[in-house]
PDB file of N, CA and C in Angstrom:
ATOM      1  N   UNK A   1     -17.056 -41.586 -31.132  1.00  0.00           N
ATOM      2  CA  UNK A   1     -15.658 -41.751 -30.787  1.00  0.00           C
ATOM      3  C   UNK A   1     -15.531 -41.670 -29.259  1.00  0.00           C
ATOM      4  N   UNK A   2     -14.607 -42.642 -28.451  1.00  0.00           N
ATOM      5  CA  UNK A   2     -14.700 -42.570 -27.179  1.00  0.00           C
ATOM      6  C   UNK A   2     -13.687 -41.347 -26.687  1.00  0.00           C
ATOM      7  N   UNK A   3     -14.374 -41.088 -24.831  1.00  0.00           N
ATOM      8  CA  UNK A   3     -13.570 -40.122 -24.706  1.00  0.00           C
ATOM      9  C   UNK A   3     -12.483 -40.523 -23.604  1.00  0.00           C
ATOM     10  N   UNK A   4     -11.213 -40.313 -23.713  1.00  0.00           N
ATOM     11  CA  UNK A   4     -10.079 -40.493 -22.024  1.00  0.00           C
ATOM     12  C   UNK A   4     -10.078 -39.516 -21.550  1.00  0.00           C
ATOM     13  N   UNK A   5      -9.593 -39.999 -20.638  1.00  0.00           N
ATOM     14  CA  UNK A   5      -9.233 -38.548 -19.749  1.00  0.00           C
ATOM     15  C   UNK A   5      -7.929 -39.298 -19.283  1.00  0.00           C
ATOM     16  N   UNK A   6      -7.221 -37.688 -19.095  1.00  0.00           N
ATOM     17  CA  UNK A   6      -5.769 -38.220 -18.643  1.00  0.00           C
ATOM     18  C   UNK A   6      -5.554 -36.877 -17.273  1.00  0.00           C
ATOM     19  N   UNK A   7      -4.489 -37.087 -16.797  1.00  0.00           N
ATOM     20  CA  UNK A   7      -3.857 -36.373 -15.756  1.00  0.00           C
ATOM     21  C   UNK A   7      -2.540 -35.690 -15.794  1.00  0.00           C
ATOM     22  N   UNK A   8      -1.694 -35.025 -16.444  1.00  0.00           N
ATOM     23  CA  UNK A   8      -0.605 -34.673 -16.393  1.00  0.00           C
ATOM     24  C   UNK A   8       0.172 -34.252 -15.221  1.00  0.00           C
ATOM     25  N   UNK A   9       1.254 -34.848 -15.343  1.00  0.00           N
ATOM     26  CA  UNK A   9       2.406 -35.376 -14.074  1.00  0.00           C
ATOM     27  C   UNK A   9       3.270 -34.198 -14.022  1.00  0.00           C
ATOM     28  N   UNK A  10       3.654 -32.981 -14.657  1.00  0.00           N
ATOM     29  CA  UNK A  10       3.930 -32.151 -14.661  1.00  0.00           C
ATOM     30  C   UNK A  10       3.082 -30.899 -14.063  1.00  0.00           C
ATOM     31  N   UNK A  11       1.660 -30.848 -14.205  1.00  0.00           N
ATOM     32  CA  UNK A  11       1.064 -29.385 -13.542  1.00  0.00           C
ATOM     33  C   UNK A  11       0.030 -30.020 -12.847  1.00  0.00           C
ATOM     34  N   UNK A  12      -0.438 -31.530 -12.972  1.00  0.00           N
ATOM     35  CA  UNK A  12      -1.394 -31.904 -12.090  1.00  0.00           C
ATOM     36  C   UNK A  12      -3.181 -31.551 -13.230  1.00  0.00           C
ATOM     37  N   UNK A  13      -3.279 -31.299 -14.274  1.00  0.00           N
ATOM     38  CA  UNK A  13      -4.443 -30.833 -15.161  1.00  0.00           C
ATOM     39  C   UNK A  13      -4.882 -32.155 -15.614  1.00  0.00           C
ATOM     40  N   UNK A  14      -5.726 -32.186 -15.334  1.00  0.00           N
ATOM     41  CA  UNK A  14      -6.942 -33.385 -16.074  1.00  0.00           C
ATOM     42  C   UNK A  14      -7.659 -32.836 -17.281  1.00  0.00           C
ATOM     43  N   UNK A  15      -7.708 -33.646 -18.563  1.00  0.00           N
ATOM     44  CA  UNK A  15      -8.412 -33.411 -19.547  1.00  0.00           C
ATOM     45  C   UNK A  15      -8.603 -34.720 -20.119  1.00  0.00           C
ATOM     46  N   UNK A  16      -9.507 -34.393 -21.527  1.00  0.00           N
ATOM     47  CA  UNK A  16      -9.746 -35.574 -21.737  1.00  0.00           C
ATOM     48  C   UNK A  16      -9.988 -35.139 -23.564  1.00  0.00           C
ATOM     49  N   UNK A  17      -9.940 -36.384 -23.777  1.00  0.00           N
ATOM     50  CA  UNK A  17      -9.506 -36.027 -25.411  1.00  0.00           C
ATOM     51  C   UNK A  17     -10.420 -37.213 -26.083  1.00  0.00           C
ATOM     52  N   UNK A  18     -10.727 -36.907 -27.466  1.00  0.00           N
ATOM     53  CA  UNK A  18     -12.180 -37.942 -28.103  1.00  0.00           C
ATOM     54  C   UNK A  18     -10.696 -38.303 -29.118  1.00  0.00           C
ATOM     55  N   UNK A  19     -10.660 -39.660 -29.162  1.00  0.00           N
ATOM     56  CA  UNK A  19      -9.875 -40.418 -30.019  1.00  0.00           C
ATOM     57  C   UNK A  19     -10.052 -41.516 -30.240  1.00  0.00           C
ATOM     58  N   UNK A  20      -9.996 -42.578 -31.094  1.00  0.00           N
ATOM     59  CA  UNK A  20     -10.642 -43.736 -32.091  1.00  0.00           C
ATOM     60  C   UNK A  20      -9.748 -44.702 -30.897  1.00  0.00           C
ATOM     61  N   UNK A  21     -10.454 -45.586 -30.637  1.00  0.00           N
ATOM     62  CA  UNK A  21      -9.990 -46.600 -29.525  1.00  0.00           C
ATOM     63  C   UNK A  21      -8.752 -47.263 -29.902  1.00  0.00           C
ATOM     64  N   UNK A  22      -7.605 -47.294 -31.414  1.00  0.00           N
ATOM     65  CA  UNK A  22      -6.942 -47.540 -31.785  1.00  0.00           C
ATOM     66  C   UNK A  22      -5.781 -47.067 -31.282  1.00  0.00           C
ATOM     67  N   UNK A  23      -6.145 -45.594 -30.844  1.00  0.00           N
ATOM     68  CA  UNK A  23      -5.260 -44.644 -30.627  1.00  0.00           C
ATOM     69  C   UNK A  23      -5.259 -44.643 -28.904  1.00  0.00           C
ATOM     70  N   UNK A  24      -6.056 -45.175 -28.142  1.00  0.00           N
ATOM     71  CA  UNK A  24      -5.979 -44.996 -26.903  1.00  0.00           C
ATOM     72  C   UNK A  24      -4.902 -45.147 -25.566  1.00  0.00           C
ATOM     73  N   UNK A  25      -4.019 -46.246 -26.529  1.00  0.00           N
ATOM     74  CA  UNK A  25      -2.734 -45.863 -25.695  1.00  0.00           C
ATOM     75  C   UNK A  25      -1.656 -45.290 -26.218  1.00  0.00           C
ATOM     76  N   UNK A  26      -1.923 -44.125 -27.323  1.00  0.00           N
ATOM     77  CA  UNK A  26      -0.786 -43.384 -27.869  1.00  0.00           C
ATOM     78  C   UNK A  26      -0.633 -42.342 -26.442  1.00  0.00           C
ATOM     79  N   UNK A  27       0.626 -41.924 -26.714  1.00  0.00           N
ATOM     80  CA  UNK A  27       0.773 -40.583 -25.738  1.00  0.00           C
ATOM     81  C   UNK A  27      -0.571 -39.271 -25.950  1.00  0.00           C
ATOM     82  N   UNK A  28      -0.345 -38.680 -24.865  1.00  0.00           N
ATOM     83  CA  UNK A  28      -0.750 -37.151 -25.041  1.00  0.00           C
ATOM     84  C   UNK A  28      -0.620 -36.080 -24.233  1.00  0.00           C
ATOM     85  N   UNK A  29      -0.508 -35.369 -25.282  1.00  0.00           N
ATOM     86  CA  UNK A  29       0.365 -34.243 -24.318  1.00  0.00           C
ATOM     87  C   UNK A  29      -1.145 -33.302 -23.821  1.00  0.00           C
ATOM     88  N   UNK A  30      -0.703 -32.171 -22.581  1.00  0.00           N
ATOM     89  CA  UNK A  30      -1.675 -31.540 -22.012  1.00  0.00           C
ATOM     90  C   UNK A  30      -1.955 -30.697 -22.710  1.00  0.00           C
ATOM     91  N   UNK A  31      -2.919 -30.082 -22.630  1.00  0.00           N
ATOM     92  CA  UNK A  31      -3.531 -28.401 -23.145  1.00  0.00           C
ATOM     93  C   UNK A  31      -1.825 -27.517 -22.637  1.00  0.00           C
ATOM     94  N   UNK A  32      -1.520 -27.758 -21.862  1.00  0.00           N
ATOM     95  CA  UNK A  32      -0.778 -26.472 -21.566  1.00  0.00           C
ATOM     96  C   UNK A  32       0.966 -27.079 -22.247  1.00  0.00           C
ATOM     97  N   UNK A  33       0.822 -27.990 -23.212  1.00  0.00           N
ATOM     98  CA  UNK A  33       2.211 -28.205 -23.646  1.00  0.00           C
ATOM     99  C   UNK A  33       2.942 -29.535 -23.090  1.00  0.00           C
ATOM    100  N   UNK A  34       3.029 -30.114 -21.896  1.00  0.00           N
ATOM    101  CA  UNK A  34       3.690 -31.392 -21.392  1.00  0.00           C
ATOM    102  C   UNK A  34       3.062 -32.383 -21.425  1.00  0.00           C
ATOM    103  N   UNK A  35       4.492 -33.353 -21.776  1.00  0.00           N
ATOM    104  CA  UNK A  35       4.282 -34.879 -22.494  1.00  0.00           C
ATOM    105  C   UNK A  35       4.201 -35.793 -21.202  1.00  0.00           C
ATOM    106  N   UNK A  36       4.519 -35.618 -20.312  1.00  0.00           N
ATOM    107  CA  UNK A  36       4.642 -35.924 -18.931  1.00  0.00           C
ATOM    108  C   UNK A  36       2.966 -36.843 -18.522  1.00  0.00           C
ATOM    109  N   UNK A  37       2.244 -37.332 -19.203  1.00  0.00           N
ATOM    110  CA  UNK A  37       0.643 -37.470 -18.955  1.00  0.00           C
ATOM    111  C   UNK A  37       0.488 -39.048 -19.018  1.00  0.00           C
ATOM    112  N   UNK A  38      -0.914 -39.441 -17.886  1.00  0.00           N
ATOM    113  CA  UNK A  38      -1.163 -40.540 -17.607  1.00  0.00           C
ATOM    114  C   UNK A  38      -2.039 -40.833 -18.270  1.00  0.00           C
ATOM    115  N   UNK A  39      -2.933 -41.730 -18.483  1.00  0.00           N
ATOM    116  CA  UNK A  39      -4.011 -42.036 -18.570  1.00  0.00           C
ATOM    117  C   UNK A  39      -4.743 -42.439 -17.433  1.00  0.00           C
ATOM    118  N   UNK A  40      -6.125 -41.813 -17.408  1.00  0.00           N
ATOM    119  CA  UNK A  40      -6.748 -42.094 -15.815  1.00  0.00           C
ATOM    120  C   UNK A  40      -7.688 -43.443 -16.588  1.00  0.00           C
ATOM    121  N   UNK A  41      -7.965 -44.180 -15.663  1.00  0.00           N
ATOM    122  CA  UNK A  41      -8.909 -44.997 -15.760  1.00  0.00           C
ATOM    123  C   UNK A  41     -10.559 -44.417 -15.234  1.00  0.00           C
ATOM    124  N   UNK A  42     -11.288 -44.374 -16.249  1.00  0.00           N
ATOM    125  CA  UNK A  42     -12.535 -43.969 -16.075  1.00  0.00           C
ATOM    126  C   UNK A  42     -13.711 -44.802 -15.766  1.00  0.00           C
ATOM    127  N   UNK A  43     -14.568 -44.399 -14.695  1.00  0.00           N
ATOM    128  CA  UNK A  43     -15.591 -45.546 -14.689  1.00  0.00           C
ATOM    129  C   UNK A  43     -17.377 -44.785 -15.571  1.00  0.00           C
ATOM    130  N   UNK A  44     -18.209 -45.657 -15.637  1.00  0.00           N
ATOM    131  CA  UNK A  44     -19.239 -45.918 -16.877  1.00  0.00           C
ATOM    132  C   UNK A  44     -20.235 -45.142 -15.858  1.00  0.00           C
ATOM    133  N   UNK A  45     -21.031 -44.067 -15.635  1.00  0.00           N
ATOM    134  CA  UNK A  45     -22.712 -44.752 -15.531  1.00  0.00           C
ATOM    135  C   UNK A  45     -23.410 -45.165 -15.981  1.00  0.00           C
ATOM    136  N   UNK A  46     -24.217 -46.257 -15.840  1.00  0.00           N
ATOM    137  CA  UNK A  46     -25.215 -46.281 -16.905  1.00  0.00           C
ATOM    138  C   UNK A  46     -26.673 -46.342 -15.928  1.00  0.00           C
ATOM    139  N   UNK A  47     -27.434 -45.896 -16.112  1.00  0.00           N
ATOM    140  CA  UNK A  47     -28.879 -45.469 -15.874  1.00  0.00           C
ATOM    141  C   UNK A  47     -29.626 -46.278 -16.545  1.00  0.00           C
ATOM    142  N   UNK A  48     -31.114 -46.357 -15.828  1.00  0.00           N
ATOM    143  CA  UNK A  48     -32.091 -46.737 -16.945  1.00  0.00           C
ATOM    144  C   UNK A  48     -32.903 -47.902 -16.092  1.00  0.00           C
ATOM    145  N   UNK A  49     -34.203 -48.655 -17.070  1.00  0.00           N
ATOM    146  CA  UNK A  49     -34.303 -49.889 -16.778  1.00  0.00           C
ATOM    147  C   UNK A  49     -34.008 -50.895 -17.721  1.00  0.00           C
ATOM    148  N   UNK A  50     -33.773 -52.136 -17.208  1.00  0.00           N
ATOM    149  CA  UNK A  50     -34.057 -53.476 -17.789  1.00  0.00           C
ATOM    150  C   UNK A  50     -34.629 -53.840 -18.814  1.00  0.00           C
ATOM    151  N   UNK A  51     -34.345 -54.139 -19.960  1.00  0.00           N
ATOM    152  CA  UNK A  51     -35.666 -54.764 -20.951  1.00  0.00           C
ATOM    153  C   UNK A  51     -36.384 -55.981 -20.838  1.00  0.00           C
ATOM    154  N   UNK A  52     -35.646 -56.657 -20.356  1.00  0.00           N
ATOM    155  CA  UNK A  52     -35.930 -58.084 -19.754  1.00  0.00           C
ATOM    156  C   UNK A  52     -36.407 -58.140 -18.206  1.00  0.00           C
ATOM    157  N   UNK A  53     -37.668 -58.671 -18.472  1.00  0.00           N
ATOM    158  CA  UNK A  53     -38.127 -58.679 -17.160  1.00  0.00           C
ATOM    159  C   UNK A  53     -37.489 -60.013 -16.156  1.00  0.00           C
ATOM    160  N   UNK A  54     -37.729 -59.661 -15.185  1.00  0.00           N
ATOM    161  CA  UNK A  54     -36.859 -60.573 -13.795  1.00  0.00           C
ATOM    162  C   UNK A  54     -37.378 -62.115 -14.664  1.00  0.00           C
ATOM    163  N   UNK A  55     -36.529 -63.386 -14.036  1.00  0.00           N
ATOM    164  CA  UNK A  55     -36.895 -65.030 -14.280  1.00  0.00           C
ATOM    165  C   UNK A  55     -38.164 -64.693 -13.086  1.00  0.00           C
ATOM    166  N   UNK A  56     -39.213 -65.806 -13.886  1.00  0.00           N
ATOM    167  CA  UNK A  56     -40.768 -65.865 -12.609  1.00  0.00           C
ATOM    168  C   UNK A  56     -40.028 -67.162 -11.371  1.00  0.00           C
ATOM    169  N   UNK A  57     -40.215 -66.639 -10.341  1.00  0.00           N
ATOM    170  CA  UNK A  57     -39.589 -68.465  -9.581  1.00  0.00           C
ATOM    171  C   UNK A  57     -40.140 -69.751  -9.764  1.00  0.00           C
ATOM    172  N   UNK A  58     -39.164 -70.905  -9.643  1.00  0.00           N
ATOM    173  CA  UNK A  58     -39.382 -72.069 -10.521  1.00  0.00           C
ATOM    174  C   UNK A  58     -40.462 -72.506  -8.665  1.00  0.00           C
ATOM    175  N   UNK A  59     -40.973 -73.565  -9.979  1.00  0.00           N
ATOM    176  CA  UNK A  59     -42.016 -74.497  -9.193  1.00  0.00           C
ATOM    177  C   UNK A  59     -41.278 -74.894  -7.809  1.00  0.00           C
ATOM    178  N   UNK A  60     -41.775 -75.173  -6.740  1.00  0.00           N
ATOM    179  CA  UNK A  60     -41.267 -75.793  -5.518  1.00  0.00           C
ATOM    180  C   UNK A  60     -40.589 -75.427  -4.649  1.00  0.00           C
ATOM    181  N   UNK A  61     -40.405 -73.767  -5.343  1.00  0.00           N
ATOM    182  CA  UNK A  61     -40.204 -72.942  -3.542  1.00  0.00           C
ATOM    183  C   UNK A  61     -38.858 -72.489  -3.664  1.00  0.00           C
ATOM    184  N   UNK A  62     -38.123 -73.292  -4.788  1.00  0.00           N
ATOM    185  CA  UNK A  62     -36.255 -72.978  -4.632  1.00  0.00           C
ATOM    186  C   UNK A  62     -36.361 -71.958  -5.212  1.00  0.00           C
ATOM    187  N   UNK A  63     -35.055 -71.631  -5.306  1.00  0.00           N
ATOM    188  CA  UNK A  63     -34.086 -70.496  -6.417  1.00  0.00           C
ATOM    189  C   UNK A  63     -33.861 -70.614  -7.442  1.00  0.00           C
ATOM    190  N   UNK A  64     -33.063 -72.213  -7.596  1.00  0.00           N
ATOM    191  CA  UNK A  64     -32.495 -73.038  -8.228  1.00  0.00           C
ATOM    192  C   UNK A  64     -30.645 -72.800  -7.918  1.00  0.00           C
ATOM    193  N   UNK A  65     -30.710 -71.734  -7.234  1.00  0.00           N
ATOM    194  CA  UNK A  65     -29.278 -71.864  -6.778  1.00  0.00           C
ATOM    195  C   UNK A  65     -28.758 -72.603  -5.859  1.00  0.00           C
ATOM    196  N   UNK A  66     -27.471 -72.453  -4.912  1.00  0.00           N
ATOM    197  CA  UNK A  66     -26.510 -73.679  -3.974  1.00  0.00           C
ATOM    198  C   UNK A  66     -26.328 -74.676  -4.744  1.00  0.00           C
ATOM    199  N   UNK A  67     -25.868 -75.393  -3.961  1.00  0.00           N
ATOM    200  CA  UNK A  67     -25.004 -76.644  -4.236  1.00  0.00           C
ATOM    201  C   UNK A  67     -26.055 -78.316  -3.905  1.00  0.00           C
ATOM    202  N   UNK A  68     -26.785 -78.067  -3.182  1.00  0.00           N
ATOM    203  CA  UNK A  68     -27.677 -79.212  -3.154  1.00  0.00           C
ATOM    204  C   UNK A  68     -29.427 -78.678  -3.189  1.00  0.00           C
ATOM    205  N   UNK A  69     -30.164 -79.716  -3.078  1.00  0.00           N
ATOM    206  CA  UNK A  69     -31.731 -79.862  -3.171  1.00  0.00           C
ATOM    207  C   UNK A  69     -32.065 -78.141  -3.707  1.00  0.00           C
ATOM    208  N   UNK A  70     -31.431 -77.975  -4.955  1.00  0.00           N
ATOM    209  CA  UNK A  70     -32.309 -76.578  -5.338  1.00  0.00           C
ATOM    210  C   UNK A  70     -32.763 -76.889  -6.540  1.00  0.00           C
TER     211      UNK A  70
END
């Protein structure tokens, strides 16, 4: 189940709550009681490597990228 986090506009408290992505733009109120709450926008890390190894470079020196002779 994913998790938000929100900010409440009343005491300034960030929390974050595990709820079914259905529910993600219902209200919610803070731990300390007020309905007053945002939703923060959260960003991802993700770590790790690649499973797919890099493209090998094509014959003749290009990229294959730009707009002409690639």
């Amino acid at each position: 189940m994913p998790r938000y986090e929100y900010r409440c506009r009343t005491c300034g408290d960030t929390f974050e709550l595990s709820r079914p992505m259905a529910e993600s733009a219902a209200p919610a109120a803070c731990p300390a009681g007020h309905d007053d709450t945002v939703k923060l926008l959260s960003t991802v890390a993700v770590g790790g490597t690649s499973a797919a190894p890099a493209p090998a470079p094509r014959a003749g020196g290009g990229d294959g990228g730009g707009c002409c002779c690639g």
